[in-house]
Protein backbone atom coordinates (compact mmCIF):
# COMPACT_ATOMS: atom_id res chain seq x y z
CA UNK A 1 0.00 0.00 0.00
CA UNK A 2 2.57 2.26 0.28
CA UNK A 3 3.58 2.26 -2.98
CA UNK A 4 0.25 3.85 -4.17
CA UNK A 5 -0.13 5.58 -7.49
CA UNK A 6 -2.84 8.45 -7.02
CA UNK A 7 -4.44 11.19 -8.92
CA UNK A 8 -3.29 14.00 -6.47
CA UNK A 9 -5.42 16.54 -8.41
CA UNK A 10 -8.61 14.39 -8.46
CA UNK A 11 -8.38 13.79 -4.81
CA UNK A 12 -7.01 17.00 -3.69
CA UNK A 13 -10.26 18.61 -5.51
CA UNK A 14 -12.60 16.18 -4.00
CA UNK A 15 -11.03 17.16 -0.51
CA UNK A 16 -11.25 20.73 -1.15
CA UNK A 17 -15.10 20.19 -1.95
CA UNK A 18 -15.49 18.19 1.12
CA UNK A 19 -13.78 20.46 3.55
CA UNK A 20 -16.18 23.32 2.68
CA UNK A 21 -18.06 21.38 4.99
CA UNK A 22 -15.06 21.60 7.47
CA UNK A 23 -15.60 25.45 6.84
CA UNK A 24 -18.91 25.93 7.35
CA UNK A 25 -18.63 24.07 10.77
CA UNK A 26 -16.42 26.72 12.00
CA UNK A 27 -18.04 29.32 10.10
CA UNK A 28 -21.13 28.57 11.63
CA UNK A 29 -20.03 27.60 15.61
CA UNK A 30 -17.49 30.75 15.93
CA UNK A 31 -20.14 33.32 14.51
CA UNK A 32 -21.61 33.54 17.92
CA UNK A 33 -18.17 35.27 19.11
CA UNK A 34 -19.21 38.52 17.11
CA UNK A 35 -22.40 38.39 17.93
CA UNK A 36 -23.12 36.98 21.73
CA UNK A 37 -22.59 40.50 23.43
CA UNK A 38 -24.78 42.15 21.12
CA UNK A 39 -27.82 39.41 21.62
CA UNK A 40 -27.51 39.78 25.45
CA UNK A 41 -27.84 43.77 25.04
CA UNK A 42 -31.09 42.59 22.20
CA UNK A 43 -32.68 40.90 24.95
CA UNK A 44 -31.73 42.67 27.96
CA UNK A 45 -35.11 43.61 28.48
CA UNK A 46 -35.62 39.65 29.54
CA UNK A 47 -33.15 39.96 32.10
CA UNK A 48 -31.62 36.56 31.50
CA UNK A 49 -29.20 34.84 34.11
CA UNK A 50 -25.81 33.96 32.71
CA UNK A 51 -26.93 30.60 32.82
CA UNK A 52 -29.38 31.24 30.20
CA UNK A 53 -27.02 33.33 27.98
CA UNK A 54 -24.27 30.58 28.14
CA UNK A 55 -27.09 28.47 27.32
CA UNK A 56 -28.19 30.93 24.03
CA UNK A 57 -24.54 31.13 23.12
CA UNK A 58 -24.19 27.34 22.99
CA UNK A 59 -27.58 26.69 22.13
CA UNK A 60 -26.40 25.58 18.48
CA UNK A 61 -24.70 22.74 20.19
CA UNK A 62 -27.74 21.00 21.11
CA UNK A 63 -28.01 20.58 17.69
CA UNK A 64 -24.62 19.31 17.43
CA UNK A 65 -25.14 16.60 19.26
CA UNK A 66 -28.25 15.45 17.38
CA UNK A 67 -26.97 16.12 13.88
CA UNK A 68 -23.78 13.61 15.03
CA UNK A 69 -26.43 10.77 16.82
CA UNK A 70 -27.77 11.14 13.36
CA UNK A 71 -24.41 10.72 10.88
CA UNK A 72 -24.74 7.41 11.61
CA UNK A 73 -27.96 6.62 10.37
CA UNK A 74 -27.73 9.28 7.72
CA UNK A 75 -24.96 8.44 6.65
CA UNK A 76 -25.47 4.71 6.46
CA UNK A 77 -28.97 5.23 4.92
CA UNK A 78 -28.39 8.21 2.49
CA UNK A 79 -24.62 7.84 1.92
CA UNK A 80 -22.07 10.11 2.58
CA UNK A 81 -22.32 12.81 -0.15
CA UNK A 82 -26.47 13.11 0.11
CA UNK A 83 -25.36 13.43 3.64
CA UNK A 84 -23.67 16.24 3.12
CA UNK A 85 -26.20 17.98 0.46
CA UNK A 86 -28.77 17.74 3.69
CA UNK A 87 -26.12 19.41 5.61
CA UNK A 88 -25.71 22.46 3.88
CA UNK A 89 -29.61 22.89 3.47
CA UNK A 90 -29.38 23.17 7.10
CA UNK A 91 -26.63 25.81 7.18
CA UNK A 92 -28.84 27.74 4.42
CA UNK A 93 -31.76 27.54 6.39
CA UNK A 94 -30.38 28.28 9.84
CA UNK A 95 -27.90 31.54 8.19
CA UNK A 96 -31.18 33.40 6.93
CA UNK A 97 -33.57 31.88 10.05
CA UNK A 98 -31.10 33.27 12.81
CA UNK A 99 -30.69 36.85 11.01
CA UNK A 100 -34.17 36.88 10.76
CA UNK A 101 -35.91 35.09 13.98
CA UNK A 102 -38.69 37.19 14.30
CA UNK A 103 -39.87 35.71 10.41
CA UNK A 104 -43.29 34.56 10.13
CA UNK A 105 -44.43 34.69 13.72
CA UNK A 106 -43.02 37.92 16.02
CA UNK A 107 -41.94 41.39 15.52
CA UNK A 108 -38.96 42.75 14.81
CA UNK A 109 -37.47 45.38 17.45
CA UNK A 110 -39.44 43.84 20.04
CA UNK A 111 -37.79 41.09 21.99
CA UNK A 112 -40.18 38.29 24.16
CA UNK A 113 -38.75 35.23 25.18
CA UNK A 114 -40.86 33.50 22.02
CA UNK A 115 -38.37 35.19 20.47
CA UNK A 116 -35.18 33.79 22.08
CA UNK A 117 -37.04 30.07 21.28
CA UNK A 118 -37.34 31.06 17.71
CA UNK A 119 -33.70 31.98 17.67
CA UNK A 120 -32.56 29.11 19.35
CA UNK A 121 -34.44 26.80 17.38
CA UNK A 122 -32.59 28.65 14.29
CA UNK A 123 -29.63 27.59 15.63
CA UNK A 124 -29.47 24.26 16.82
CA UNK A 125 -31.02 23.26 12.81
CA UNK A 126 -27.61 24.99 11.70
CA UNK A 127 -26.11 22.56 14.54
CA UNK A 128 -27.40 19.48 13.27
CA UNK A 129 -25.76 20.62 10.21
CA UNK A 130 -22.71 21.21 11.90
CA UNK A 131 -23.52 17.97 13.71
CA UNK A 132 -23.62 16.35 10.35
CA UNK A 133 -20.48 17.94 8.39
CA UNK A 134 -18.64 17.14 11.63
CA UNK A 135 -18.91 13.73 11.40
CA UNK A 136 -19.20 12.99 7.32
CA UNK A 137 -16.53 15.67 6.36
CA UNK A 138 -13.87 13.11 7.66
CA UNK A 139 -15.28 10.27 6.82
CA UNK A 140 -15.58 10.94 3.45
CA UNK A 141 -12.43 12.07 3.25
CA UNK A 142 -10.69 9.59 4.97
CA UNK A 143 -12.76 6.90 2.54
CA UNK A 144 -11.86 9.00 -0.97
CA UNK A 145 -7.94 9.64 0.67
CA UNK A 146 -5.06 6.88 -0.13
CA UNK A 147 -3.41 5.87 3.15
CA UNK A 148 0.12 7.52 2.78
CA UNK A 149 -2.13 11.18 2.55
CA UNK A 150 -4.82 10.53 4.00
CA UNK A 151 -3.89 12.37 7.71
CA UNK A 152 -3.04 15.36 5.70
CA UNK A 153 -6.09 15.37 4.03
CA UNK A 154 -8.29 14.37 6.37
CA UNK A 155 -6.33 17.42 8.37
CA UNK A 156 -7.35 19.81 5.64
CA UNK A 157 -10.45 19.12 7.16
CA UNK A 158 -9.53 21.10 10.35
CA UNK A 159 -7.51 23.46 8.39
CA UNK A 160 -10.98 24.70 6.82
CA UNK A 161 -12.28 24.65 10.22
CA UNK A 162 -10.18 26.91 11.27
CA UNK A 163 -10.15 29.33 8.29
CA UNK A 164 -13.84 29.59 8.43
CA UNK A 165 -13.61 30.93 11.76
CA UNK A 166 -11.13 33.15 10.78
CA UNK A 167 -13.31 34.30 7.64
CA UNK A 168 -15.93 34.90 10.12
CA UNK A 169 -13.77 36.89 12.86
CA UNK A 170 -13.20 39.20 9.92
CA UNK A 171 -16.50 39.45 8.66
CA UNK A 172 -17.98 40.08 11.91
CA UNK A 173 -14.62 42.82 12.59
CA UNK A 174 -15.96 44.49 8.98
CA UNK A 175 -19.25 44.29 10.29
CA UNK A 176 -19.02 46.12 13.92
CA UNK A 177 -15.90 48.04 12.52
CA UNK A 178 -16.55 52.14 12.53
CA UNK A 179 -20.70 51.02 13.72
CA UNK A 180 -21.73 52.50 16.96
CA UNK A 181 -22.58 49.63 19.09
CA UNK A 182 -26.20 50.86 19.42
CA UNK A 183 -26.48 50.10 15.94
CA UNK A 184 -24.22 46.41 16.24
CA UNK A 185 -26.63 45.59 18.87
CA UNK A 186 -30.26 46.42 17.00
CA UNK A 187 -28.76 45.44 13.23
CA UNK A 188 -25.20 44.33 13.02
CA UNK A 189 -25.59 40.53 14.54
CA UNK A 190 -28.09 39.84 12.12
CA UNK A 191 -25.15 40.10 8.78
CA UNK A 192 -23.24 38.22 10.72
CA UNK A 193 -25.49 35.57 11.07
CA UNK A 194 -27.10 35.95 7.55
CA UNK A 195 -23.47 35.93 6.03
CA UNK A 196 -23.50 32.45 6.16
CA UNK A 197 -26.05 31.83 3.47
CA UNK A 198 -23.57 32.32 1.25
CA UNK A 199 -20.71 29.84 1.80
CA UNK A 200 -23.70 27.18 2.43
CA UNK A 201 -25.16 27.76 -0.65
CA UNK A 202 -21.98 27.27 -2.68
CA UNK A 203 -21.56 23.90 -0.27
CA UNK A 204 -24.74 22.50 -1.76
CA UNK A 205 -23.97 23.47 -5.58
CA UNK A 206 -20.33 22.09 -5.22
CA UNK A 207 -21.53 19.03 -3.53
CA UNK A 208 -23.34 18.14 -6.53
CA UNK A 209 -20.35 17.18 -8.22
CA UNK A 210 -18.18 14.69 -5.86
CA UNK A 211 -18.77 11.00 -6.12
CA UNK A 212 -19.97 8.91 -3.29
CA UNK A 213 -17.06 7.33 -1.67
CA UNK A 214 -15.86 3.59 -2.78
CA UNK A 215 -16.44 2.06 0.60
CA UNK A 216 -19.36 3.30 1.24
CA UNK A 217 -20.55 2.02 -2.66
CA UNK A 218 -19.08 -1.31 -1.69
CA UNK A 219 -20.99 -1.41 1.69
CA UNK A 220 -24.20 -1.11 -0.24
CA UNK A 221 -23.09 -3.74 -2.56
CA UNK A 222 -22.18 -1.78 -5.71
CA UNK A 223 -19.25 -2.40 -6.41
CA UNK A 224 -18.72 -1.52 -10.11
CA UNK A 225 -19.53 1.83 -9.06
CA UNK A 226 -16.94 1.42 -6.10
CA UNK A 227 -13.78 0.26 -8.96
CA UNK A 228 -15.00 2.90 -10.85
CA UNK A 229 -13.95 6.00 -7.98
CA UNK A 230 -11.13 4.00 -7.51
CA UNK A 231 -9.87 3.91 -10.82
CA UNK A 232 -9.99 7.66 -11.10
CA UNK A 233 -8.53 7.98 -7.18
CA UNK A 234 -5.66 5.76 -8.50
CA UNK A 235 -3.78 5.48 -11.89
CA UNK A 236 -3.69 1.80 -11.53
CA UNK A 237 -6.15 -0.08 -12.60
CA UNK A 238 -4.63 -2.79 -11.19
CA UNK A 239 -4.12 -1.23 -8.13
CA UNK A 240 -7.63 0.15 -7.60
CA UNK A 241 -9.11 -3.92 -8.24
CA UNK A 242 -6.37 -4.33 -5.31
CA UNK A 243 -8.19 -1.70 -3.23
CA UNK A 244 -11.58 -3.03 -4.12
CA UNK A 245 -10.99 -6.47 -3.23
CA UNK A 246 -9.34 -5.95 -0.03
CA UNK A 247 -12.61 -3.72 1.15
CA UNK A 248 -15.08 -6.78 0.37
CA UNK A 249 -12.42 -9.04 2.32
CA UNK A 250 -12.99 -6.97 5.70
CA UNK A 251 -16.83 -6.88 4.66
CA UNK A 252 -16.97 -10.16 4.54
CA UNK A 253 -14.85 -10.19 7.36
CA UNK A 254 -17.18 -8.23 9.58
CA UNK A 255 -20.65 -10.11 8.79
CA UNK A 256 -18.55 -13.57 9.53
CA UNK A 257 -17.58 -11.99 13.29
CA UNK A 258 -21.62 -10.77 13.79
CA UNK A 259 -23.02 -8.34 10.59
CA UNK A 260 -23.15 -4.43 11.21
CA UNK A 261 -22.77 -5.12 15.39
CA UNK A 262 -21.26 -1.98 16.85
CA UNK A 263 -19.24 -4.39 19.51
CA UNK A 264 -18.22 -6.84 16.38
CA UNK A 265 -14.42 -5.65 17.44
CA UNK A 266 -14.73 -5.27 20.63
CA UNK A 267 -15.62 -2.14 22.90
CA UNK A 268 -12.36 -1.00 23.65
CA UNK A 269 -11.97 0.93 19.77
CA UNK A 270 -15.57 2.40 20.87
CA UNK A 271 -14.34 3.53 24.54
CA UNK A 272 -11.28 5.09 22.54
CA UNK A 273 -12.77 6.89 19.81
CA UNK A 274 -15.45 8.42 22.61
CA UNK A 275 -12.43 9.23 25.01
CA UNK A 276 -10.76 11.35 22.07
CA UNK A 277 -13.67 13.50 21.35
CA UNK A 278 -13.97 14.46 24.98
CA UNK A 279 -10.54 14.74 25.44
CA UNK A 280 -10.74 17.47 22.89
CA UNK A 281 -13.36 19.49 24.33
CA UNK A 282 -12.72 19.19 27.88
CA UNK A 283 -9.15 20.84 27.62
CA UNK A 284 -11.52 24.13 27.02
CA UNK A 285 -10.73 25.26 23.71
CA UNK A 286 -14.19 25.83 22.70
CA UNK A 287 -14.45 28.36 25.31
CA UNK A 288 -11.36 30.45 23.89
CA UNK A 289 -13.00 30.28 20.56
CA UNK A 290 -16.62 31.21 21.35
CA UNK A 291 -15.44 33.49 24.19
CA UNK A 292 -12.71 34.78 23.14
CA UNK A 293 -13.41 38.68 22.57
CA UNK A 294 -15.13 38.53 26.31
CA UNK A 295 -11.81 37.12 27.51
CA UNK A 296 -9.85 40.01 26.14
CA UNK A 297 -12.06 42.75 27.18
CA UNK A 298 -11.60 41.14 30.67
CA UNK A 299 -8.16 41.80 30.25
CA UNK A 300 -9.07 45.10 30.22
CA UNK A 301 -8.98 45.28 25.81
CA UNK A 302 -11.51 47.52 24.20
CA UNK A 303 -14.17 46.06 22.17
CA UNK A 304 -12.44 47.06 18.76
CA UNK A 305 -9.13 45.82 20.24
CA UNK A 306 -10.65 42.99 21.52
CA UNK A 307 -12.22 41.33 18.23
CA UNK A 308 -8.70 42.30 16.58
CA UNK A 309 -6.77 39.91 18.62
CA UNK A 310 -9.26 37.44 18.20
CA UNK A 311 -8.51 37.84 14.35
CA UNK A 312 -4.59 37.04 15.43
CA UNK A 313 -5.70 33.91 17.66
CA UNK A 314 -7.26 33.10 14.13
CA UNK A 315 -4.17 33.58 12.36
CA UNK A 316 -2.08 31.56 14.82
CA UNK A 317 -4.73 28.83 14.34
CA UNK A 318 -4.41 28.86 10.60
CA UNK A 319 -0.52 28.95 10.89
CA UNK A 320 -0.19 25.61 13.20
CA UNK A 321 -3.06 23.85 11.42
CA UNK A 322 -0.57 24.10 8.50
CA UNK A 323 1.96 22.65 11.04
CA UNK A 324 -0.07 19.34 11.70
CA UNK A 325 -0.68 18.73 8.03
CA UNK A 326 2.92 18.89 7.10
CA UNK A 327 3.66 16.76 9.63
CA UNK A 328 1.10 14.31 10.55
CA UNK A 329 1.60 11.22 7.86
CA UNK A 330 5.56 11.99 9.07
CA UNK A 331 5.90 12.11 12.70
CA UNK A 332 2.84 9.83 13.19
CA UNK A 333 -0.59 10.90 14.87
CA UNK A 334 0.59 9.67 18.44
CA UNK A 335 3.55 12.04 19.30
CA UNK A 336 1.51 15.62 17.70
CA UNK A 337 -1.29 14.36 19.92
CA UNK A 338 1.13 14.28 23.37
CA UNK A 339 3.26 17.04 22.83
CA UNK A 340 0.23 19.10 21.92
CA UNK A 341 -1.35 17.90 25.33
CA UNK A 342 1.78 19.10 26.78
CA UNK A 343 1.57 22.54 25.26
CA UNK A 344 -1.57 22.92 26.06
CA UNK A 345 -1.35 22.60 30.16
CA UNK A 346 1.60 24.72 29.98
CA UNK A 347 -0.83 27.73 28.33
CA UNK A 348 -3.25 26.66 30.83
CA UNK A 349 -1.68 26.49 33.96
CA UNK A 350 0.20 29.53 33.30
CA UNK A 351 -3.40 31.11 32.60
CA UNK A 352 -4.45 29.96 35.43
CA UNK A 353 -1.62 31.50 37.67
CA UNK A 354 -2.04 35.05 36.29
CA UNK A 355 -5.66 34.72 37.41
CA UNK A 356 -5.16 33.83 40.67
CA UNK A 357 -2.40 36.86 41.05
CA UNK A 358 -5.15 38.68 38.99
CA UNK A 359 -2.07 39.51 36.70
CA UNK A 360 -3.87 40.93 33.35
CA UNK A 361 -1.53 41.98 30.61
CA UNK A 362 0.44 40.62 27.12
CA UNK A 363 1.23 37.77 29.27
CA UNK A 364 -1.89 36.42 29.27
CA UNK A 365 -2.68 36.95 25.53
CA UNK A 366 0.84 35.25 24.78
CA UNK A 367 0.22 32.14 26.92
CA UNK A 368 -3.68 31.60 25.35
CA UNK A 369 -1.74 31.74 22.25
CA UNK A 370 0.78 28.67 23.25
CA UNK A 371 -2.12 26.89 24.50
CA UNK A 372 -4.58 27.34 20.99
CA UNK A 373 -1.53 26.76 18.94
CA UNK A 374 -0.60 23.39 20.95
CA UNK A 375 -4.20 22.45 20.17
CA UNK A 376 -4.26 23.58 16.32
CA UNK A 377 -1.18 21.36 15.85
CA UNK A 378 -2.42 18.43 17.68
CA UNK A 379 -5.80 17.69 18.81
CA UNK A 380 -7.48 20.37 16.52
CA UNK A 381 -6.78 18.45 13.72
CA UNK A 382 -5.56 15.12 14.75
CA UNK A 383 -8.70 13.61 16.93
CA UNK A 384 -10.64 14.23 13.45
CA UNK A 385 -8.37 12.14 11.57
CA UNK A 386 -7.82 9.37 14.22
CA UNK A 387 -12.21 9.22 14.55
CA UNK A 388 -12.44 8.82 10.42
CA UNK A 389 -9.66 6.16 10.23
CA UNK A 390 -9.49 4.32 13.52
CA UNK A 391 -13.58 2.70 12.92
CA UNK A 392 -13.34 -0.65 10.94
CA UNK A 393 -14.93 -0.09 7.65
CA UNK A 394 -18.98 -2.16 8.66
CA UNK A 395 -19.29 0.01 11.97
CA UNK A 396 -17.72 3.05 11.05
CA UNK A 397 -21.09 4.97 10.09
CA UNK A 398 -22.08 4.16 13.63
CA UNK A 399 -19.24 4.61 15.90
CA UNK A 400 -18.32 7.65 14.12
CA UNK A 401 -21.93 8.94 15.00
CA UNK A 402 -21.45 7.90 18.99
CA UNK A 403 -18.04 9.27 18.90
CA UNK A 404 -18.83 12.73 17.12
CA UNK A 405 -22.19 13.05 19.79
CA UNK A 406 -19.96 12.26 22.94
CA UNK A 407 -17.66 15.31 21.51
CA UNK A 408 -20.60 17.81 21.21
CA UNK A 409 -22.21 16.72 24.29
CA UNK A 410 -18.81 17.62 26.09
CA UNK A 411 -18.55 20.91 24.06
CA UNK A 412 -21.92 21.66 25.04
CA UNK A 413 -21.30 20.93 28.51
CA UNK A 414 -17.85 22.70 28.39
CA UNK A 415 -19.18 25.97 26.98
CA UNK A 416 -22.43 26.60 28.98
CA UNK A 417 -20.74 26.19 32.51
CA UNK A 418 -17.59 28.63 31.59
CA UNK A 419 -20.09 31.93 32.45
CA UNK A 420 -20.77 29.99 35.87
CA UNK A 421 -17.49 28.22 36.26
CA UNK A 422 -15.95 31.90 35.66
CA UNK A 423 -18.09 33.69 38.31
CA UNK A 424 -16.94 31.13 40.99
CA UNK A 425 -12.89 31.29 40.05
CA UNK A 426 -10.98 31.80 36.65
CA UNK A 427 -8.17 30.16 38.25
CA UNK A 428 -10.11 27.04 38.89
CA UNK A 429 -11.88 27.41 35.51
CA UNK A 430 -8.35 27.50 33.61
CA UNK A 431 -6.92 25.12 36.05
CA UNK A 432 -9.02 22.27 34.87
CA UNK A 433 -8.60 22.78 32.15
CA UNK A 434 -5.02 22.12 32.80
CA UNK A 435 -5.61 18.90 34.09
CA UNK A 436 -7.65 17.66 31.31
CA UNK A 437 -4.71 18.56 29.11
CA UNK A 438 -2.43 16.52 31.33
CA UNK A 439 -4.98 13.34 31.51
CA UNK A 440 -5.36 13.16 27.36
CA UNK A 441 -1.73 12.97 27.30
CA UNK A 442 -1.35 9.50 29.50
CA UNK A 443 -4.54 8.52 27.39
CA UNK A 444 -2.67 8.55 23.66
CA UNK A 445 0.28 7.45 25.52
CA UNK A 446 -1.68 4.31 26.99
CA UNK A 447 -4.41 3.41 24.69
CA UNK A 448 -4.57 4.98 21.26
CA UNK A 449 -2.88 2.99 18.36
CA UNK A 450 -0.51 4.38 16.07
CA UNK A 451 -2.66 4.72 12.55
CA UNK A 452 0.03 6.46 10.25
CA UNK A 453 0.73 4.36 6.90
CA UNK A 454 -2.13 1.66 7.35
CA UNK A 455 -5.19 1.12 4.87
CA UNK A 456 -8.36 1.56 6.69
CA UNK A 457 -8.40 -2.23 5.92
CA UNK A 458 -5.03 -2.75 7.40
CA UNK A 459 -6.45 -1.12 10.78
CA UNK A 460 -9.27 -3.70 11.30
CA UNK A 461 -6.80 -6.18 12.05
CA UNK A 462 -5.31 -3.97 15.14
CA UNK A 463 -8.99 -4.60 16.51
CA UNK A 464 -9.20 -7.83 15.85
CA UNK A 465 -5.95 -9.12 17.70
């Protein structure tokens, strides 16, 4: 397998299709940063607790968590690219709905708690979206992607993650920038939310022209259709016949050990990929990201100043995203994953210090930037590829789907108790996160296989040792 002939610019084009999904997700979960300030002054009139403002602000990942229960069965029922179409129909929907809650049924300039549900509802469909590309956007990649590229590509993945919430810090900066904030407050959240229509609706046209991928066609039993991707994924035709055969041999594989049965190899792969996806949320970054112009106007930023260094968090993202695709299919997924976990308490616990001194200064920004860098170059991008490769090929629809809803049921639980957590001690909020860092180090250490060079064929047989 390592010897593989590919058509780089077939595959790299059918990645860049897929990972406008990968965009939209963090398009569509980092908009709130822009706009979360501005819908607690909309609905001040409500007097809300910060309970139910943390809740508002992470309301879309309610959604999250259903759109990834549902990949599975999606996924398995409507394949991975129609999948996908239904996804961006969601971000379409949820982009104009969210601009424009008070559509249809309330009106506009006067805020009722009817209101807030309307909103809310708005955004958790453009979570089960997000839910959805989350999930699927890997997948599909890592089913299209030969197995000497596939972590970088499956890593591009994150990379548009990350760039669409960079496109998004700057559209929401061009948005507020030179606006009173009277004006941010009453009109300016809605472009920010509405912006998204765009982006989705070039998702859904582009979508239209990617195959479905060869594993799932063989899964489904059509497997001229399957040789045929695989001939145009690999020059070969030879090699692609290869390819073919040795997905029905872990097909047939599968149904011998107990057909389509999540436990079929065992629980432990299960426990693991569920273990990554909280790992990833429970180190905080979510919070950074979604609260991150809140954080620096408690550092005493202005709120100008305050959305600007969010824009150079982005860039920083964007630069050691780059980092873990250069080097993930070279150093291997296991050592990005610890020394990122390393990095990452470091930022934290220094974070955490400053708090308790209540030290606020450059000092602070500098160490959030060590810790969100540690992350881009590790478990940003590197839990993604590990959950689309690590699933043998019969249950990978559905333990992608329980692994992908355990991850937004921790970033959902992760982002509504920071407002709370906050109010009782930053220290203690940023010192957990600490630990958590230091815990999903001696987790890759102990239980997570290496994956880098083996077929998603070859990787069945770690599970079924």
């Amino acid at each position: 397998m390592s010897n593989q002939n590919y058509n780089t610019t077939y595959v790299i084009g059918i990645t860049l299709v897929a990972t406008i999904g990968g965009l939209l997700f963090g398009y569509d979960t980092a908009v709130i940063s822009g706009a979360e300030k501005s819908l607690e002054a909309y609905f001040s009139s409500l007097s809300l607790s910060t309970f139910v403002h943390g809740a508002t602000v992470s309301s879309a990942l309610i959604g999250c968590i259903i759109g990834g229960a549902l990949s599975g069965l999606l996924s398995s029922r409507l394949g991975r690219k129609n999948s996908l179409l239904l996804a961006s129909v969601l971000f379409f929907v949820s982009a104009l709905g969210s601009a424009y809650p008070e559509a249809l049924f309330f009106t506009k300039g006067q805020p009722t708690m009817g209101l807030l549900i309307s909103f809310n509802l708005y955004r958790i469909l453009g979570g089960i979206g997000v839910g959805l590309a989350s999930a699927i956007c890997p997948m599909y990649i890592g089913e299209i992607a030969p197995a000497q590229i596939r972590g970088r590509l499956v890593s591009f993945n994150q990379f548009a993650i990350i760039f669409g919430m960079l496109v998004v810090y700057f559209v929401n900066w061009g948005i507020a920038n030179g606006q009173t904030i009277a004006w941010v407050n009453d009109i300016g959240w809605r472009y920010m939310f509405g912006s998204e229509a765009i982006p989705a609706a070039l998702f859904g046209l582009l979508i239209l022209s990617v195959p479905e991928t060869p594993r799932y066609l063989a899964l489904t039993n059509r497997y001229e259709k399957a040789l045929h991707v695989l001939q145009r994924i690999n020059n070969s035709p030879t090699q692609a016949q290869t390819i073919l055969d040795e997905i029905r041999a872990t097909l047939t594989t599968a149904t011998a050990a107990g057909r389509a049965k999540l436990f079929s190899y065992g629980k432990v792969v299960i426990i693991i990929g569920i273990l990554l996806s909280v790992f990833q949320q429970f180190v905080g970054i979510n919070v950074a990201l979604y609260y991150a112009p809140r954080i620096f106007e408690s550092m005493g930023a202005a709120k100008d100043a305050s959305l600007l260094q969010t824009i150079v968090m982005g860039l920083v993202n964007v630069i050691f995203t780059v980092l873990a695709i250069a080097t993930v299919d070279k150093w291997g997924r296991k050592p990005l994953l610890i020394s990122g976990s390393i990095g990452m308490a470091v930022g934290m616990f220094a974070i955490a210090t400053l708090a308790f001194f209540n030290v606020i200064g450059i000092s602070t920004l500098v160490f959030i930037i060590i810790y969100t860098a540690s992350f881009m170059m590790s478990w940003g991008p590197i839990c993604w590829v590990l959950i689309a490769e690590i699933f043998p090929n019969k249950i990978r629809g559905q333990a992608v789907a329980i692994a992908v809803a355990a991850q937004w049921a921790a970033n959902y639980l992760i982002s509504s108790t920071y407002p709370p957590m906050m109010e009782y001690s930053s220290a203690l909020t940023y010192g957990f996160y600490g630990i958590m860092a230091v815990l999903s180090a001696l987790f890759v250490w102990k239980m997570v296989p290496e994956t880098k060079g083996k077929s998603l064929e070859e990787m069945e047989k770690v599970w079924l040792r």
